[in-house]
Protein backbone atom coordinates (compact mmCIF):
# COMPACT_ATOMS: atom_id res chain seq x y z
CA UNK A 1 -13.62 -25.33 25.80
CA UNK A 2 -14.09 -21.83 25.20
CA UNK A 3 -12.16 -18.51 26.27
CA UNK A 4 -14.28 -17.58 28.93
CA UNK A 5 -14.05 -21.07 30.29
CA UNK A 6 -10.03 -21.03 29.76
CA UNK A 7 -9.72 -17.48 31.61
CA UNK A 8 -11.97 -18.31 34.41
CA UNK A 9 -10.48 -21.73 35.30
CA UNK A 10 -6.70 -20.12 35.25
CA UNK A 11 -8.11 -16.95 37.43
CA UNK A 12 -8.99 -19.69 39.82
CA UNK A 13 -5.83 -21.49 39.48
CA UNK A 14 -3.45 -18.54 40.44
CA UNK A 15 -6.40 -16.99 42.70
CA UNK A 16 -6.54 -14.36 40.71
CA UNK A 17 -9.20 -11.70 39.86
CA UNK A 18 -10.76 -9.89 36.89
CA UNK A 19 -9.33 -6.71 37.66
CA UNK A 20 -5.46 -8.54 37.61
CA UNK A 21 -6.03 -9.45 34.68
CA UNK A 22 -7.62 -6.50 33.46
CA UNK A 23 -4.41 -4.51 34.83
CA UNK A 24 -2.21 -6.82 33.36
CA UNK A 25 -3.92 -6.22 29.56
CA UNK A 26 -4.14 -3.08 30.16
CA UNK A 27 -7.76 -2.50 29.19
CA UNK A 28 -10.41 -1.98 31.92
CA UNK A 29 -12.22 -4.31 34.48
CA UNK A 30 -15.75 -4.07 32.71
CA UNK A 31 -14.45 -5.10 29.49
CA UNK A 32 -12.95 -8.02 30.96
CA UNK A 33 -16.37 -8.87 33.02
CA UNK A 34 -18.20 -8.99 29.09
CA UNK A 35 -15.75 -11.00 27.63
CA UNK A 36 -15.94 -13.50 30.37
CA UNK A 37 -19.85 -13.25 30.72
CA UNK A 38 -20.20 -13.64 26.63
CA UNK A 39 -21.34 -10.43 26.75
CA UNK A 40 -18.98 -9.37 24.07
CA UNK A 41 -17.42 -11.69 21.14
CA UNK A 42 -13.61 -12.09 21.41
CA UNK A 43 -11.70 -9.56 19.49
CA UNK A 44 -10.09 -11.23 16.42
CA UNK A 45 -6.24 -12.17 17.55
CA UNK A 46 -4.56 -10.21 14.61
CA UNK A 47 -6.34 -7.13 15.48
CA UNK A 48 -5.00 -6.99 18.78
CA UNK A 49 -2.52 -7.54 21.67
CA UNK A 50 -4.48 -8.48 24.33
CA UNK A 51 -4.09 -12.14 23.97
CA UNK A 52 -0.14 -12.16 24.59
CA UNK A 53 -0.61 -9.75 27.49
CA UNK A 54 -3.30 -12.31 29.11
CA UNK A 55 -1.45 -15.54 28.10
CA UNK A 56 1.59 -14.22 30.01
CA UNK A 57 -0.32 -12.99 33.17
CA UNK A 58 -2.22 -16.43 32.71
CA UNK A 59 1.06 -18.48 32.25
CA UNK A 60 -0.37 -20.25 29.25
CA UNK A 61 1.18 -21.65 26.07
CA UNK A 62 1.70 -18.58 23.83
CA UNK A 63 -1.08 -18.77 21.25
CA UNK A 64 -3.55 -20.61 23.54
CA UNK A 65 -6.54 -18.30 23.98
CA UNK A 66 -6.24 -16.47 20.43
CA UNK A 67 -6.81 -19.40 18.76
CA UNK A 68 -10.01 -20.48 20.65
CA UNK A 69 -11.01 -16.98 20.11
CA UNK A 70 -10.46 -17.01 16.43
CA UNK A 71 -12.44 -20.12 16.63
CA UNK A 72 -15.09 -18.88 18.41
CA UNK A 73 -15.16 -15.97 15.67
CA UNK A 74 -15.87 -18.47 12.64
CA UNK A 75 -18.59 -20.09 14.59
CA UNK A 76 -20.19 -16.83 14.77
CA UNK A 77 -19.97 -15.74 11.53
CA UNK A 78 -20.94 -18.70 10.42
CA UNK A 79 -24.32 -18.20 12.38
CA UNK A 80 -24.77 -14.46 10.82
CA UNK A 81 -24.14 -15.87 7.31
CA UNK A 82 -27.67 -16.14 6.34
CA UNK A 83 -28.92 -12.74 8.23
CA UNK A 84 -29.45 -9.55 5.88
CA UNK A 85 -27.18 -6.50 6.48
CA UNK A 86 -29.08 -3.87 8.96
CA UNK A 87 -28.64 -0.28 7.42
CA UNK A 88 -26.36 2.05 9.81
CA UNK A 89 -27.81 3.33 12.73
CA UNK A 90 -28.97 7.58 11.91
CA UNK A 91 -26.58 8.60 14.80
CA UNK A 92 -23.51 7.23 12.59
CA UNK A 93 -24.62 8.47 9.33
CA UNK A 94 -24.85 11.56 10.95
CA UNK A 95 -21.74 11.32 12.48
CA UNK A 96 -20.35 10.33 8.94
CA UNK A 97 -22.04 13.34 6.56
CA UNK A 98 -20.75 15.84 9.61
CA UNK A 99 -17.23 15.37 8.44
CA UNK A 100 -18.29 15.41 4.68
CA UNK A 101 -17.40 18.86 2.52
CA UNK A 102 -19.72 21.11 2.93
CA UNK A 103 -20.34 21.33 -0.81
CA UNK A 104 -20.29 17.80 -1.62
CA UNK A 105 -22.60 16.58 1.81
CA UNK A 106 -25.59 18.56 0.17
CA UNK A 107 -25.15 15.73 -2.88
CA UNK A 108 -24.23 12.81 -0.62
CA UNK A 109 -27.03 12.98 2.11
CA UNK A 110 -30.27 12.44 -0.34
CA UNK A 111 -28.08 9.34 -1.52
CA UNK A 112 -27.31 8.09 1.74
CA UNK A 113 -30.60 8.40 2.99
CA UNK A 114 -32.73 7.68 -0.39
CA UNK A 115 -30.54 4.19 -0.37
CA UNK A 116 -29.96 2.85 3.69
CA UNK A 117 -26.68 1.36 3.61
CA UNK A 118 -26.30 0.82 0.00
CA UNK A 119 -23.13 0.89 -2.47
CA UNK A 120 -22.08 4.26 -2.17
CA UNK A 121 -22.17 4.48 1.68
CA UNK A 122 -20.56 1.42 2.29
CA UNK A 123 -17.71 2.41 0.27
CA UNK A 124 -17.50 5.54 2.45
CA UNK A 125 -17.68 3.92 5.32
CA UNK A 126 -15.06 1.29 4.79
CA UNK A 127 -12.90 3.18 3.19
CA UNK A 128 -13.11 5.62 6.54
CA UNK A 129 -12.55 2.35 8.58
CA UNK A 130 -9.57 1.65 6.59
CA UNK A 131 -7.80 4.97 6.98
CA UNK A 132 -8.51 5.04 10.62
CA UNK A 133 -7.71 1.40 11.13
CA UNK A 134 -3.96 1.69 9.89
CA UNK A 135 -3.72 4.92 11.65
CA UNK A 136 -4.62 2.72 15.25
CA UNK A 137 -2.36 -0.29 14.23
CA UNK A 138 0.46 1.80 13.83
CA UNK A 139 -0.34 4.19 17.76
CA UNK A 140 -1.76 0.95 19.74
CA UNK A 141 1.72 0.57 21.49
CA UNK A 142 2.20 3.77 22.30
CA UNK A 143 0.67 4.99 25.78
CA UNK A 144 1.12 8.80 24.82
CA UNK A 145 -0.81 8.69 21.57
CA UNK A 146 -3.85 6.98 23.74
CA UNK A 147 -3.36 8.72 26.32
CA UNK A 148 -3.65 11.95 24.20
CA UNK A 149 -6.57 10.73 22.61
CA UNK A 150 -7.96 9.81 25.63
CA UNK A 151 -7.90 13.56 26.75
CA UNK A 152 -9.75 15.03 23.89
CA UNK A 153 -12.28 12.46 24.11
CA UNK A 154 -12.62 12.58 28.01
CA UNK A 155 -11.71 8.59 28.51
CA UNK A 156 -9.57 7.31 30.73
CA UNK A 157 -6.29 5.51 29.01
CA UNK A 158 -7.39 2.03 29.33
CA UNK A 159 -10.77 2.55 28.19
CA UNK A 160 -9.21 4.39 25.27
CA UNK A 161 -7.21 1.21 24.77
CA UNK A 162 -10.78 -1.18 24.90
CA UNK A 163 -11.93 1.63 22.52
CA UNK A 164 -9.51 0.70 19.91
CA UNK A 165 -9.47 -2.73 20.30
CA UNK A 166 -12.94 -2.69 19.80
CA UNK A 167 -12.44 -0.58 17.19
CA UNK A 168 -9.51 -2.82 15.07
CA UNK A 169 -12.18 -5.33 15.31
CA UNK A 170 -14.94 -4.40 13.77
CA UNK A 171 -16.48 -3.64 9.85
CA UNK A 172 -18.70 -2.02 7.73
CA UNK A 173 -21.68 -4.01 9.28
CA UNK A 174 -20.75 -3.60 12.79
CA UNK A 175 -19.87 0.44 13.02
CA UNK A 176 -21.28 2.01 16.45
CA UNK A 177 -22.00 5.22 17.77
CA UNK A 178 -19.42 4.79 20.49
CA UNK A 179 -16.61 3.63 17.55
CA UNK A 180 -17.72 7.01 15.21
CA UNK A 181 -18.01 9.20 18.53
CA UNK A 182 -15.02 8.54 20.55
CA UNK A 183 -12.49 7.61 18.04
CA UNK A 184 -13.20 8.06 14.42
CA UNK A 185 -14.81 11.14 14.13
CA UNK A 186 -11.72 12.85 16.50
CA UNK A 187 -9.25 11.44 14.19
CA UNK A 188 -11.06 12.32 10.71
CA UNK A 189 -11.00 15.86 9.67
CA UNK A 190 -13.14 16.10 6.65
CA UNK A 191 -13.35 13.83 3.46
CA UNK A 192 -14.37 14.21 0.35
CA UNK A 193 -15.73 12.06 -3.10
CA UNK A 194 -16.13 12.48 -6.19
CA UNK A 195 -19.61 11.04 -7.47
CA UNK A 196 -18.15 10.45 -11.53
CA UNK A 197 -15.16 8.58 -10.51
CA UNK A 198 -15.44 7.88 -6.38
CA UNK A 199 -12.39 8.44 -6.06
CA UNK A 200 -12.14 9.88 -1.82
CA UNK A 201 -9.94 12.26 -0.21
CA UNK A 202 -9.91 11.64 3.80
CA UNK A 203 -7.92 14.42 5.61
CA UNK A 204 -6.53 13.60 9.45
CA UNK A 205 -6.41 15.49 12.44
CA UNK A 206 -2.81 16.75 12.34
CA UNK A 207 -2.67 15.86 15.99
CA UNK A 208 -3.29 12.86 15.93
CA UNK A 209 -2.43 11.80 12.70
CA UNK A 210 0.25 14.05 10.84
CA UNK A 211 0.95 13.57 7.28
CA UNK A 212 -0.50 13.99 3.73
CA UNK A 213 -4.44 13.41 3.46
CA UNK A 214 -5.16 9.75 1.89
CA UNK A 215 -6.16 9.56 -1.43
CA UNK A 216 -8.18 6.35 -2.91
CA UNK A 217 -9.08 6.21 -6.63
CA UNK A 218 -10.61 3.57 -8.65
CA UNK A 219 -8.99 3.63 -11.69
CA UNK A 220 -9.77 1.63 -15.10
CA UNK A 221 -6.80 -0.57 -16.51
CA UNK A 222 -6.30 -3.07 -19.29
CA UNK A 223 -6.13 -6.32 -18.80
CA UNK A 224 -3.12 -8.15 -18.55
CA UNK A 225 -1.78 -9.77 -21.94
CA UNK A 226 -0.75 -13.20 -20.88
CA UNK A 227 -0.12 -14.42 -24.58
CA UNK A 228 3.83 -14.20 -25.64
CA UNK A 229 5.14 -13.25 -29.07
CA UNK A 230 6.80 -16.15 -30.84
CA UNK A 231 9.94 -14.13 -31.59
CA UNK A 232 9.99 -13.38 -27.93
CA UNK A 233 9.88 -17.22 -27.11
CA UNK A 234 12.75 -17.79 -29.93
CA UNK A 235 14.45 -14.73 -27.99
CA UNK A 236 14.12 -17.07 -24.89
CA UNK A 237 15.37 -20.24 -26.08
CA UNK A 238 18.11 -18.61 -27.74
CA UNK A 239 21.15 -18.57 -25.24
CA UNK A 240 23.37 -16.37 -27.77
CA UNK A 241 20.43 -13.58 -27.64
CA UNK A 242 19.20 -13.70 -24.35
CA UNK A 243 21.38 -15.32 -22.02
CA UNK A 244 22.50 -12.75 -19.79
CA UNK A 245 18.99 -11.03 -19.45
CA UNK A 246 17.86 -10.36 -15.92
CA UNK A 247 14.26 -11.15 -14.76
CA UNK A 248 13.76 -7.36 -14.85
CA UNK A 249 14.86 -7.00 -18.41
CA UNK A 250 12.90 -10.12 -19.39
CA UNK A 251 10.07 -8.20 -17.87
CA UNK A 252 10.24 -5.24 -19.53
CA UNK A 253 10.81 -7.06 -22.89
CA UNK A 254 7.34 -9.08 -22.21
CA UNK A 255 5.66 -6.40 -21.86
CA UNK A 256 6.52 -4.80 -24.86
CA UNK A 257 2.92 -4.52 -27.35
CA UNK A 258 2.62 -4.62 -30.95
CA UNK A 259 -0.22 -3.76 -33.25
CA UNK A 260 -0.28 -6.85 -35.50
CA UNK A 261 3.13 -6.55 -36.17
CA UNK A 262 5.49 -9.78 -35.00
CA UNK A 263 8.88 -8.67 -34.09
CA UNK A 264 11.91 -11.16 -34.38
CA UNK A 265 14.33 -12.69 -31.73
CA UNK A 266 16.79 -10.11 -33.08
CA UNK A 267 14.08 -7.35 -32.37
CA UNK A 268 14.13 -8.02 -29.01
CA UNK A 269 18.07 -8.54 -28.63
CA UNK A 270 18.88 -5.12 -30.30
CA UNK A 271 15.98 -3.48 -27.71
CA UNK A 272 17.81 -5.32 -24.81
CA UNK A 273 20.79 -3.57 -25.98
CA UNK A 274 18.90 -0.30 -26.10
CA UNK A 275 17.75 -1.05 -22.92
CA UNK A 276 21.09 -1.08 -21.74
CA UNK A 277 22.85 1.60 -23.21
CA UNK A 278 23.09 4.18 -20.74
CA UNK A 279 23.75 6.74 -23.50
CA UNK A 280 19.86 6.41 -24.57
CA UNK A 281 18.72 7.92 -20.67
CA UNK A 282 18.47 10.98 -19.42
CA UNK A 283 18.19 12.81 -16.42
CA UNK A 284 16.78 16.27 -15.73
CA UNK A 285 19.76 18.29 -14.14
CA UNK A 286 19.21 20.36 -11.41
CA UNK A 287 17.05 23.32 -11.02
CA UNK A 288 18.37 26.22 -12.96
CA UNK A 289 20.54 23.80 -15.28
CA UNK A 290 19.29 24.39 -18.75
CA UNK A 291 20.94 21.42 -19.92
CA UNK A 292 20.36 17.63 -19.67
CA UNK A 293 22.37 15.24 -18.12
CA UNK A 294 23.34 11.51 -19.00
CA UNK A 295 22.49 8.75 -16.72
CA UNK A 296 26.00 7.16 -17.85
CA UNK A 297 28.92 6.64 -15.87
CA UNK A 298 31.88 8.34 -16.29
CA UNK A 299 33.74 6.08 -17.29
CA UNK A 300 31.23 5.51 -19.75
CA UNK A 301 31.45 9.29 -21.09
CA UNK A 302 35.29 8.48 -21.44
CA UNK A 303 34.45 5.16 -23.50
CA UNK A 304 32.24 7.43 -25.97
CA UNK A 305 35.13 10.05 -26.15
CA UNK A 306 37.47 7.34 -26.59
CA UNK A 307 35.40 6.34 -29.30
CA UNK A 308 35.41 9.23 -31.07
CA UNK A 309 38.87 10.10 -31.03
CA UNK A 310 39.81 6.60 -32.55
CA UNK A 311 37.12 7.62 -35.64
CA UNK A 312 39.07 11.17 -35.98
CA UNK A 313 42.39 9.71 -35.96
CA UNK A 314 41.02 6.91 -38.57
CA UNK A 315 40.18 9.70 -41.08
CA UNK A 316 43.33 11.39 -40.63
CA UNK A 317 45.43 8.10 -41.34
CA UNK A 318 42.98 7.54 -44.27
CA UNK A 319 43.70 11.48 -45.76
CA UNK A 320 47.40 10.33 -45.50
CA UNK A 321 47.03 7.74 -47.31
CA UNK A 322 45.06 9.20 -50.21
CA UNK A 323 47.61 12.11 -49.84
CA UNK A 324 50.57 9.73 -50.33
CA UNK A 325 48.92 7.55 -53.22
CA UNK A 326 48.36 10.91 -55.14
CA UNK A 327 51.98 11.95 -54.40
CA UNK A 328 53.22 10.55 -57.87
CA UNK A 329 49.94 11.92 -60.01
CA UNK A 330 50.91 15.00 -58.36
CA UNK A 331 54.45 14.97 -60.22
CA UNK A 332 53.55 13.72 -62.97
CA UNK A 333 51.82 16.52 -63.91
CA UNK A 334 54.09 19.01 -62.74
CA UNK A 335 57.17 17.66 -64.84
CA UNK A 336 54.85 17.78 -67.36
CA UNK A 337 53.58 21.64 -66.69
């Protein structure tokens, strides 16, 4: 039992027709006809909403038909395993460099076409998918973005909605003219690479997509240290030091790198301290302030002043005291004088 089968035998059921059904998902009566003539592969069930729509029009079990058509989806792939990635179709790549800056398409074009499909225009590709993808998750509910879309493309709304289904379905391997000519090259403004680090700019129509342009850079990091210190273990397993730590502190203190050096448990308990002092933070205060400003709590401020009052009133007991100890000296030697 396949979809097609399912579909057909509950149209029959409720004597229903394509176009029903077609109304009910909203989407249009032709792209109902290929999906029930195997004329077109199921559309992967977290990439769309059509399955809910039909499996409430149908009056099946929710979750019926999208998982026979995520099933029918592994079989496939399955089947195209073995087969060798066909370069993009020239319409697309053209389509593609188009939107390119003008300065940087006159480096990326001999690449592109010097290597068919190879690493550097798949990454510009996907990446393109990407940006457009999360763009059409986040609009597919609402009938005035498609429908706006729709108009500057010349498509009615519900083939704008097949358009995009279509669309959230498919990948670097699979990009068509229709998916680069009706709905990702409207939505894509320009991008941009750079060829040392390939790191991509991709700027959005406004329109249809307001916001900042999206950045992706491939930046180099260390790898993570996974072994501990021993005094950070003994820090650990000593409830006096560490037993009121918080998984964030404990964290922070992991993370903490030493060249050849091997701090002690107390290391680490005196930089949790630290860590907690508010008095070692500050904040930049706000523009025109020339000044910093403590991260502390007031009451915090009046802790520290409290402080310091109790030290100046300590040295003024202790004067008295010397004072009044060198009281008799101070006699002395004036009976004497």
């Amino acid at each position: 039992m396949d979809v097609c089968l399912v579909i057909k035998q509950r149209l029959e059921d409720l004597h229903l027709e394509q176009r029903d059904l077609a109304a009910a998902a909203n989407v249009t009566e032709s792209y109902i006809s290929q999906l029930l003539t195997r004329k077109k592969l199921p559309p992967s069930s977290g990439r769309t909403d059509i399955y809910a729509r039909m499996e409430k029009f149908l009056k099946l079990p929710s979750g019926k038909i999208s998982k026979l058509a995520d099933h029918e989806r592994k079989e496939e792939v399955k089947k195209k395993l073995g087969e060798p990635a066909a370069p993009l179709l020239k319409e697309v790549r053209e389509l593609i460099l188009r939107k390119c800056a003008p300065e940087k398409e006159k480096q990326v074009r001999p690449i592109f076409e010097k290597q068919p499909f190879g690493e550097l225009e798949r990454l510009v590709i996907q990446k393109l998918l990407d940006v457009v993808k999360n763009v059409a998750k986040e609009e597919l509910e609402s009938e005035e973005w498609l429908r706006l879309v729709a108009r500057l493309v010349g498509r009615t709304y519900e083939h704008m909605r097949v358009i995009v289904l279509e669309f959230l379905d498919t990948d670097v391997f699979n990009v068509s003219v229709q998916d680069c000519d009706s709905f990702q090259y409207p939505l894509i403004e320009s991008w941009d690479i750079d060829l040392s680090t390939f790191a991509m700019k991709v700027v959005l129509n406004r329109r249809l997509a307001p916001g900042h342009p999206r950045k992706f850079e491939f930046v180099e990091r260390e790898a993570e240290w996974s072994e501990e210190e021993p005094g950070f273990k003994r820090f650990l397993r000593d409830r006096v030091l560490s037993g009121d730590a918080t998984d964030e502190e404990i964290t922070f203190l992991k993370r903490l790198r030493f060249n050849g050096k091997r701090p002690t448990p107390l290391y680490y308990y005196r930089e949790l301290q630290n860590l907690r002092d508010p008095l070692n933070f500050r904040l930049p205060m706000p523009a025109g302030s020339r000044s910093e400003r403590s991260v502390a709590p007031m009451h915090k401020r009046m802790e520290a002043k409290s402080v310091e009052k109790q030290l100046q009133t300590h040295d003024r007991k202790k004067a008295v005291e010397r004072w009044t100890a060198n009281k008799p000296k101070l006699r002395r030697k004036r009976e004497k004088s």
